[in-house]
Protein backbone atom coordinates (compact mmCIF):
# COMPACT_ATOMS: atom_id res chain seq x y z
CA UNK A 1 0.00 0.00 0.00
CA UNK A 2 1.47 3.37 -0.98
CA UNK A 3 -0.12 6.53 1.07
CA UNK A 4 1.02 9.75 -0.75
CA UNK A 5 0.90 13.03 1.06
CA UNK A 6 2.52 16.33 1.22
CA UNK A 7 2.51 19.09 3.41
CA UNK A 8 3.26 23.15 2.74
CA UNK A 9 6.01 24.70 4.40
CA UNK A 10 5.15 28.15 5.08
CA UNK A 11 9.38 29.30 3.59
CA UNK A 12 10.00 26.13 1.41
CA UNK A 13 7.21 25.33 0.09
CA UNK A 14 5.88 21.63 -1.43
CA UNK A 15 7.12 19.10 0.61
CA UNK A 16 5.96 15.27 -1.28
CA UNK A 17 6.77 11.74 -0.03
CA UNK A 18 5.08 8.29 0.39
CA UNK A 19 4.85 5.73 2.93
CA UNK A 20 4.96 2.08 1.31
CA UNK A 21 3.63 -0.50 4.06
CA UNK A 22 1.86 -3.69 3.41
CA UNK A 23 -1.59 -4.10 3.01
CA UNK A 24 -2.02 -5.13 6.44
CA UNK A 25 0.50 -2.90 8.08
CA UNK A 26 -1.80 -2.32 11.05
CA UNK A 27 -0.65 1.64 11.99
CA UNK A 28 -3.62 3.22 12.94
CA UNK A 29 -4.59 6.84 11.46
CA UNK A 30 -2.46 8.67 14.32
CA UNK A 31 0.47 6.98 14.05
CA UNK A 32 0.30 7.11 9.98
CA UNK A 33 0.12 10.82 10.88
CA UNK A 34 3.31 10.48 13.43
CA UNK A 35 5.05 8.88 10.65
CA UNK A 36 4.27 11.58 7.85
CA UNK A 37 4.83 14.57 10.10
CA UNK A 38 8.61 12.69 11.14
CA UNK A 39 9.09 12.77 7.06
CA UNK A 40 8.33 16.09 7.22
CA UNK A 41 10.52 17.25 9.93
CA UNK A 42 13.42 15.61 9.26
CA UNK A 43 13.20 17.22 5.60
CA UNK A 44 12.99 20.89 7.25
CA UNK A 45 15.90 20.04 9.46
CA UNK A 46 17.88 18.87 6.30
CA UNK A 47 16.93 21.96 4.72
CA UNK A 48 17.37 24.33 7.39
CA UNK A 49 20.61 23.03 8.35
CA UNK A 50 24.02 25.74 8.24
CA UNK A 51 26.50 24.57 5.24
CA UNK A 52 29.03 22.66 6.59
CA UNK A 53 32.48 24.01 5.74
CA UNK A 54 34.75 21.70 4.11
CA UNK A 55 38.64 21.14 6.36
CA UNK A 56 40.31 21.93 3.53
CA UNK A 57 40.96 24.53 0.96
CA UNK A 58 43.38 24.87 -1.91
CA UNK A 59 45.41 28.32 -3.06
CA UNK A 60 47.13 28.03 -5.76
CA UNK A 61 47.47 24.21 -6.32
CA UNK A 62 48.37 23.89 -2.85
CA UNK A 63 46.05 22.41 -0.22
CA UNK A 64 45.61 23.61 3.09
CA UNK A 65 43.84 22.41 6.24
CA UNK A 66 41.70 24.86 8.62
CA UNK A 67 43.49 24.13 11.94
CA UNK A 68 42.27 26.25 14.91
CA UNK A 69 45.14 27.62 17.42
CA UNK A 70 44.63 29.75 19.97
CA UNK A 71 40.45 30.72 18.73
CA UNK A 72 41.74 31.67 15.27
CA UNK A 73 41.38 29.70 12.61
CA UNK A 74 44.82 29.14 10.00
CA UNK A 75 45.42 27.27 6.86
CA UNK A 76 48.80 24.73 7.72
CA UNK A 77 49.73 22.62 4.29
CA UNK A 78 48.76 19.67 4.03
CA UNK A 79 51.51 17.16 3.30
CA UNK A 80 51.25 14.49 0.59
C-alpha cells in the first residue's frame, strides 16, 4: 500500500513523499500521521541546516587544512 501526502512549508514550500507498508500494516490513522509529520521534519531540518564548511581549501594548487590555534582559525599545508 502506498499513502502519498505532502505538506506546505510556510518558507520552502511543497514538501511530497510516500509511505509504502503492506496491506495489512496495522498503523492506525495517528500513528500514519506520526510517521508523515517525522518525514516532514526531518526534511525541514535537512533543509534548514548551516552549510558545513569543508577542512580543507586549496590556493594556488596547494592544499591547506583549517586548523584552529589559539580561537583563530589558520590554513597549515597539508603534506602528501
Amino acid at each position: 500500500m502506498k499513502i502519498d501526502f505532502e505538506i506546505i512549508h510556510p518558507i520552502h514550500g511543497k514538501f511530497r513523499d510516500a509511505l509504502n507498508l503492506p496491506d495489512n500494516h496495522g498503523f492506525s490513522d495517528a500513528e500514519l500521521e506520526a510517521m508523515k509529520q517525522q518525514r516532514f521534519d526531518n526534511w525541514v531540518a535537512v533543509v534548514e541546516a548551516p552549510p558545513v564548511e569543508p577542512d580543507t581549501v586549496e590556493i594556488d594548487g596547494v592544499t591547506y587544512e583549517k586548523v584552529e590555534i589559539d580561537g583563530q582559525t589558520v590554513l597549515k599545508p597539508v603534506e602528501i
